[in-house]
Protein backbone atom coordinates (compact mmCIF):
# COMPACT_ATOMS: atom_id res chain seq x y z
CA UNK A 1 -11.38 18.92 13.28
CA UNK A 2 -8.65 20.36 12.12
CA UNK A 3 -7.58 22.00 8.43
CA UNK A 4 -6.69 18.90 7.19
CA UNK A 5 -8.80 16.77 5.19
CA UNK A 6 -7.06 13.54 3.73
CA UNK A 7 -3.82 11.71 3.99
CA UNK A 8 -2.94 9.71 0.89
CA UNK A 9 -0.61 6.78 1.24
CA UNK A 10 1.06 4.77 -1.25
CA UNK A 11 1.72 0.69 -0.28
CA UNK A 12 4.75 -1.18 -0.48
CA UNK A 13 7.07 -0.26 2.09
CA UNK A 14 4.87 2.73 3.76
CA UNK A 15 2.01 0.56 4.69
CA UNK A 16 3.12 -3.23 3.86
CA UNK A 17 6.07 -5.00 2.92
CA UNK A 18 8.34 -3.69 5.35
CA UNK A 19 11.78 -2.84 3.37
CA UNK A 20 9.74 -3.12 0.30
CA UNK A 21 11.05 -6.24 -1.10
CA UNK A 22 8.96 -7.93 -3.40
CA UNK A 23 9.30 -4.96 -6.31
CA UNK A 24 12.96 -5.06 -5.48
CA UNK A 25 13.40 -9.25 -5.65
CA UNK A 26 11.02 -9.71 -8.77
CA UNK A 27 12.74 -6.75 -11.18
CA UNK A 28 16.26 -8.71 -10.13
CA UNK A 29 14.65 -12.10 -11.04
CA UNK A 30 12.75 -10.54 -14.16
CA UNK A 31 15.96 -8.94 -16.30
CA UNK A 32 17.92 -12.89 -14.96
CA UNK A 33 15.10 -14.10 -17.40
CA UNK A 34 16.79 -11.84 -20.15
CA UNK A 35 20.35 -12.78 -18.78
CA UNK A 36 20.79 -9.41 -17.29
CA UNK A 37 21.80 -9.34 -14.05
CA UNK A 38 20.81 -5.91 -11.92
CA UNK A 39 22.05 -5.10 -8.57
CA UNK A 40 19.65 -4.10 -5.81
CA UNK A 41 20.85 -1.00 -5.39
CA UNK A 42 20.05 -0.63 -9.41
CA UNK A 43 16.77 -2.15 -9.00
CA UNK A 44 15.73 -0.23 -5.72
CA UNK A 45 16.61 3.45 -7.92
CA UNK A 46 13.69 4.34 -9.35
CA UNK A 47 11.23 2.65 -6.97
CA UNK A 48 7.83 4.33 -6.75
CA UNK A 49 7.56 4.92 -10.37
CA UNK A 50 4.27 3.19 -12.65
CA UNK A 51 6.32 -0.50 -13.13
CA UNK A 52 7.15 -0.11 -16.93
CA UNK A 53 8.18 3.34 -16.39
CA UNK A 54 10.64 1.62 -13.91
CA UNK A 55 12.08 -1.29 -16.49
CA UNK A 56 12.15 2.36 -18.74
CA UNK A 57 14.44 3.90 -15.95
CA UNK A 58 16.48 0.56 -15.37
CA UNK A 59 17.16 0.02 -19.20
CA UNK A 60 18.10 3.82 -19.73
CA UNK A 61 20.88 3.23 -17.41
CA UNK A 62 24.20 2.91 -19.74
CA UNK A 63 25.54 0.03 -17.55
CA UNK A 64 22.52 -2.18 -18.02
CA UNK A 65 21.48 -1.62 -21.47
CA UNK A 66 24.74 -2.15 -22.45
CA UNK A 67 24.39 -5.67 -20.41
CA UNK A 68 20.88 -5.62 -22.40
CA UNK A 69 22.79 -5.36 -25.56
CA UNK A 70 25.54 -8.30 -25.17
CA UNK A 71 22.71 -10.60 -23.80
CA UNK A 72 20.12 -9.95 -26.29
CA UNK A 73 22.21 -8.76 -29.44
CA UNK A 74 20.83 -5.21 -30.19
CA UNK A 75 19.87 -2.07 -27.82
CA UNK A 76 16.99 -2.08 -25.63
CA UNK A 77 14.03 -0.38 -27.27
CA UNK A 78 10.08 0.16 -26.77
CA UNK A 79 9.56 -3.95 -27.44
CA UNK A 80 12.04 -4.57 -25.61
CA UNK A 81 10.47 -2.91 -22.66
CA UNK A 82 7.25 -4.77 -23.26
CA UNK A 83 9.13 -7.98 -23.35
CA UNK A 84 10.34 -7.18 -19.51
CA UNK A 85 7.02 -5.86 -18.31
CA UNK A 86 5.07 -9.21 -19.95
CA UNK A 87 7.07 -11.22 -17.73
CA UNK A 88 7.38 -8.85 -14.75
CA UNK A 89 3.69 -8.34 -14.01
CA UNK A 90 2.76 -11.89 -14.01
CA UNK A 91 5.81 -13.07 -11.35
CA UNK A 92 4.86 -9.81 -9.34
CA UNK A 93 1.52 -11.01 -9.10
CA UNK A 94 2.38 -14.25 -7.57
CA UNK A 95 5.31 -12.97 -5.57
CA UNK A 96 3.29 -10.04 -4.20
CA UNK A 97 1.26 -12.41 -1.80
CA UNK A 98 3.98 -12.99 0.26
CA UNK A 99 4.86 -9.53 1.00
CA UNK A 100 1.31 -8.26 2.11
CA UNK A 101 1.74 -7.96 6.37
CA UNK A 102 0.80 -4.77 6.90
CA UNK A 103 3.83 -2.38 9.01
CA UNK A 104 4.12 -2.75 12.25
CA UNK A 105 1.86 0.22 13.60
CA UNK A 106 0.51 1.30 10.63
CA UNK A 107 -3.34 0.74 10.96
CA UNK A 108 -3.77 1.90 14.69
CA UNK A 109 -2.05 5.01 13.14
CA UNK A 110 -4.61 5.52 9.89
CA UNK A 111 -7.23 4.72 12.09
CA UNK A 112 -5.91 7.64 15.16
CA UNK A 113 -6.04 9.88 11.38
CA UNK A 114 -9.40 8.78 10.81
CA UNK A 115 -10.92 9.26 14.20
CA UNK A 116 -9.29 13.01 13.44
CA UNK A 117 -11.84 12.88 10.77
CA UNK A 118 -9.26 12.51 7.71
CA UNK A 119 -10.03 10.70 4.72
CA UNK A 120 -7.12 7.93 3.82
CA UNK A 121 -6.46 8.21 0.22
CA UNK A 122 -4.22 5.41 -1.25
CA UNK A 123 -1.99 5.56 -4.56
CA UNK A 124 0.54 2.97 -5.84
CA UNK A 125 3.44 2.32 -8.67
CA UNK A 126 1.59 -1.58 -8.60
CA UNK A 127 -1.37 -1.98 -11.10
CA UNK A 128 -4.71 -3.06 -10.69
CA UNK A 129 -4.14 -6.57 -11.58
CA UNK A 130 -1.37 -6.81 -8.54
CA UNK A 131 -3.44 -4.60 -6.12
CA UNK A 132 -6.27 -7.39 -6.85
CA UNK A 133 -4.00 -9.24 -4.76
CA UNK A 134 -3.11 -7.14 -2.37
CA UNK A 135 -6.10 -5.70 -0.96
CA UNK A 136 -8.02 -8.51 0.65
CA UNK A 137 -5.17 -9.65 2.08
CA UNK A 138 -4.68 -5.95 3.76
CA UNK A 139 -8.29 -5.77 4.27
CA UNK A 140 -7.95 -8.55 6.69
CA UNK A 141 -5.79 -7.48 8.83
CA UNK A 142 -7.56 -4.26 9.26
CA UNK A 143 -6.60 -1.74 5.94
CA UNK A 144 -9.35 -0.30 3.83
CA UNK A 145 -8.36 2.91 2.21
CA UNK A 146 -11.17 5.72 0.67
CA UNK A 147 -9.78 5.12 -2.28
CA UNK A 148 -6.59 3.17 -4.56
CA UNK A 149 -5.74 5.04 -7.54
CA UNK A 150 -2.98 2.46 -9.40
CA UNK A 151 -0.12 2.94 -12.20
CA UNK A 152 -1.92 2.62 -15.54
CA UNK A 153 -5.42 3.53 -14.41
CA UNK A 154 -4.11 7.21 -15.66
CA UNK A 155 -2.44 9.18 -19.06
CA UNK A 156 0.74 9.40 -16.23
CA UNK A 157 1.62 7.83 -13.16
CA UNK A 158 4.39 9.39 -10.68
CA UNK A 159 6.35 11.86 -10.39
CA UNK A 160 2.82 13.53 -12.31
CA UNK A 161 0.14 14.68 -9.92
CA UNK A 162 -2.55 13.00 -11.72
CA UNK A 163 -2.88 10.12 -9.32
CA UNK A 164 -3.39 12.60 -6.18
CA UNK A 165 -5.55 14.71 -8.63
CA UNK A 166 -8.06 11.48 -9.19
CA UNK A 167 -7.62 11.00 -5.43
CA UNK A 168 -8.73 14.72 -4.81
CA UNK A 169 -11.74 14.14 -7.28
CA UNK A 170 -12.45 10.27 -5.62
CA UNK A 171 -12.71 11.55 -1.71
CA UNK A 172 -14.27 15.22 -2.26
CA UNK A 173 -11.26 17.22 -0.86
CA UNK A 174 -9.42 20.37 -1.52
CA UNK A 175 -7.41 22.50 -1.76
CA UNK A 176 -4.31 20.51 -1.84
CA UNK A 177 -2.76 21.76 1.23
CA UNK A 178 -5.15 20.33 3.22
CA UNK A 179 -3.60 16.69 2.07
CA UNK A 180 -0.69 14.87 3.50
CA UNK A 181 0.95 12.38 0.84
CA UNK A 182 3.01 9.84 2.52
CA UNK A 183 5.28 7.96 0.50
CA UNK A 184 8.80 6.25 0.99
CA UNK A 185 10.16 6.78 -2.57
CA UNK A 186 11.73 10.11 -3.91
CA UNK A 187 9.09 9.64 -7.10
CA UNK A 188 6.37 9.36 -4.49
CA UNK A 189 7.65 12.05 -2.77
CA UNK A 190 7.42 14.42 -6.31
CA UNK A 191 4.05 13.05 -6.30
CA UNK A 192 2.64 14.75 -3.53
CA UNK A 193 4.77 17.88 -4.40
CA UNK A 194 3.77 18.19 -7.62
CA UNK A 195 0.13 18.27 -6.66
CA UNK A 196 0.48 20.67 -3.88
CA UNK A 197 0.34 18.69 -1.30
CA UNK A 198 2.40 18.21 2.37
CA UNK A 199 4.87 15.52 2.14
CA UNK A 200 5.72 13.17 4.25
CA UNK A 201 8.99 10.38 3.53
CA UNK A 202 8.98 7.45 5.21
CA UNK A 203 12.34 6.06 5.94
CA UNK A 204 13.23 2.75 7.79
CA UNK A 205 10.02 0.83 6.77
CA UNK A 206 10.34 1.77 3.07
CA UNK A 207 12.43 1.54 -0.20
CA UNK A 208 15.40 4.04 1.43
CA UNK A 209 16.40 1.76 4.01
CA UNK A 210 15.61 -1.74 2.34
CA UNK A 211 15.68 -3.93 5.15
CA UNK A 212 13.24 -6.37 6.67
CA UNK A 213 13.12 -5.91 11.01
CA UNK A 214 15.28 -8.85 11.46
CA UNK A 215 18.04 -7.28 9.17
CA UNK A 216 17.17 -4.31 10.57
CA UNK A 217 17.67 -5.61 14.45
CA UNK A 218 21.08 -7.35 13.35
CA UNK A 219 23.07 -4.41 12.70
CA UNK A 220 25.10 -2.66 15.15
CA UNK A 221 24.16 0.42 16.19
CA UNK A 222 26.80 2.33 14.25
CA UNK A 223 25.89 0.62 11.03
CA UNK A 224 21.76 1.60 12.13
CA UNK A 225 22.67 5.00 12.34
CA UNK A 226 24.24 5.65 9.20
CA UNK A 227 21.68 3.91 7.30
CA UNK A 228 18.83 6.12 8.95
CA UNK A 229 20.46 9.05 8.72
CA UNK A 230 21.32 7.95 4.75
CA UNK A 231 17.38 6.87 4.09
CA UNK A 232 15.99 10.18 6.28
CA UNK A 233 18.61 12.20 4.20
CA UNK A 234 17.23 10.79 0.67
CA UNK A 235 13.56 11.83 1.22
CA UNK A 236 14.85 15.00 2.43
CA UNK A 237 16.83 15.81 -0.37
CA UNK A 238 13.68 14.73 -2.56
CA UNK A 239 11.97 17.30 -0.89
CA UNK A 240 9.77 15.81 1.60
CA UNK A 241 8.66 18.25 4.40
CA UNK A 242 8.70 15.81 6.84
CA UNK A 243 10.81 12.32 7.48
CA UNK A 244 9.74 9.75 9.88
CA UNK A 245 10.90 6.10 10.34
CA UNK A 246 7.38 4.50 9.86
CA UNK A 247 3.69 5.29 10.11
CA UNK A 248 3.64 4.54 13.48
CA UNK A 249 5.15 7.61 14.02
CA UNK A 250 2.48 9.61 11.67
CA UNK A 251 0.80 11.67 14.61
CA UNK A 252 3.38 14.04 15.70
CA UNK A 253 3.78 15.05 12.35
CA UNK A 254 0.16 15.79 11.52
CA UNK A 255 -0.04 17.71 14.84
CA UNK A 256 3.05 19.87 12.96
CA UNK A 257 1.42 20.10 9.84
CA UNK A 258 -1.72 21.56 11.85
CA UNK A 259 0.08 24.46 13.48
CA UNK A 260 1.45 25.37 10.64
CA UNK A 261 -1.87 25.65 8.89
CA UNK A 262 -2.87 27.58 12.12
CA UNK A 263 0.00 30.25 11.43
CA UNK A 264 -1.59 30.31 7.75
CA UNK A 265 1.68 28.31 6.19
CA UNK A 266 1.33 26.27 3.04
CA UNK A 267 3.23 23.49 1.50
């Protein structure tokens, strides 16, 4: 074994829901309800966070709460953000179902971590009444993290460290550098950073690149390329210490975050 201990992955779009689409389609469909229309691109922003820290985020931004404002007839406030969140958790619930095929690669690459003799740690933006979904539809095709801490479950959700903290406390590891968080939001991202922790973005399966494989096989090279290099360059700039297109792709890096350990580096 080596000096790592635990890798800690969040869900949508790093180990299902390739493109991470059902948070992105249900906030669109949740503020039509309100007669506020969002863009994707608006909606897909501040993916990662706890979900009513995200309609927070969305109805801070001037352009939508002043659409908030003409559609409702005063300024989006604290009830209004619980009137978006009553009706957001509910359709995510039933929309989630759909979006619950685990990434292409993914569990023949947790399980390569866990014959390494890693623990898999799991946190998530979702809460535990969509994660009640989720897992035994994951379990079934092979997924079974050490752990799930969830938005909600905790004071503070991401970019705060207390989710990896509980995870810490929930699978007996430290010190932080020995943990990889793997994440393919720039919140997420902060989440492993904040606690200390190895970082690793994940770009053309997750929330940067936003596409399912189909869309994702349609473009033309040129048009692949820039988008890569656009959804490896966000992570990056969020300070991830590591990019890689999926978690296929997870055992190269862990072999780099070993030798670094070996040379006595830390996150």
């Amino acid at each position: 074994m080596g000096e790592l201990r635990a890798a800690v992955f969040d869900w949508a779009g790093t180990v299902i829901d390739h493109g991470s689409l059902a948070p992105m389609g249900v906030f669109v469909k949740t503020f039509a309800e309100f007669g506020v229309a969002i863009t994707i691109a608006e909606a897909r922003g501040p993916m990662g966070m706890a979900k009513r820290d995200h309609i927070r985020a969305l109805l801070a931004q001037p352009r939508v709460a002043a659409a908030w404002e003409k559609a409702q007839g005063a300024a989006p406030d604290e009830a209004a953000i619980d009137r978006v969140y009553a009706v957001f958790v509910p359709m995510n619930e039933a929309a989630v179902a759909d979006y619950c095929t685990m990434i292409e690669g993914a569990v023949p690459a947790i399980e390569r971590l866990r014959a390494r003799g890693l623990k898999i740690g799991s946190t998530t933006g979702y809460t535990r009444s969509i994660m009640a979904r989720v897992l035994p539809l994951a379990e079934a095709q092979g997924y079974r993290p050490d752990n799930l801490v969830c938005a909600g479950d905790l004071a503070e959700g991401r970019p705060s460290a207390l989710m990896m903290y509980r995870t810490f406390l929930d699978l007996g590891v430290w010190p932080a550098w020995r943990v990889v968080k793997v994440d393919d939001t720039g919140v997420g991202i902060a989440e492993g950073l904040n606690a200390g922790c190895w970082t690793v973005g994940v770009a053309l399966s997750g929330n940067a690149f936003g596409l399912t494989p189909a869309e994702t096989a349609a473009l033309s090279p040129a048009e692949f390329a820039a988008r890569r290099e656009a959804a490896h360059g966000e992570l990056l700039r969020a300070g991830a210490h590591f990019v890689i297109d999926s978690v296929a792709g997870i055992d190269a890096v862990i072999d780099a975050i070993e030798g670094r350990l070996a040379r006595g580096e830390r996150p």
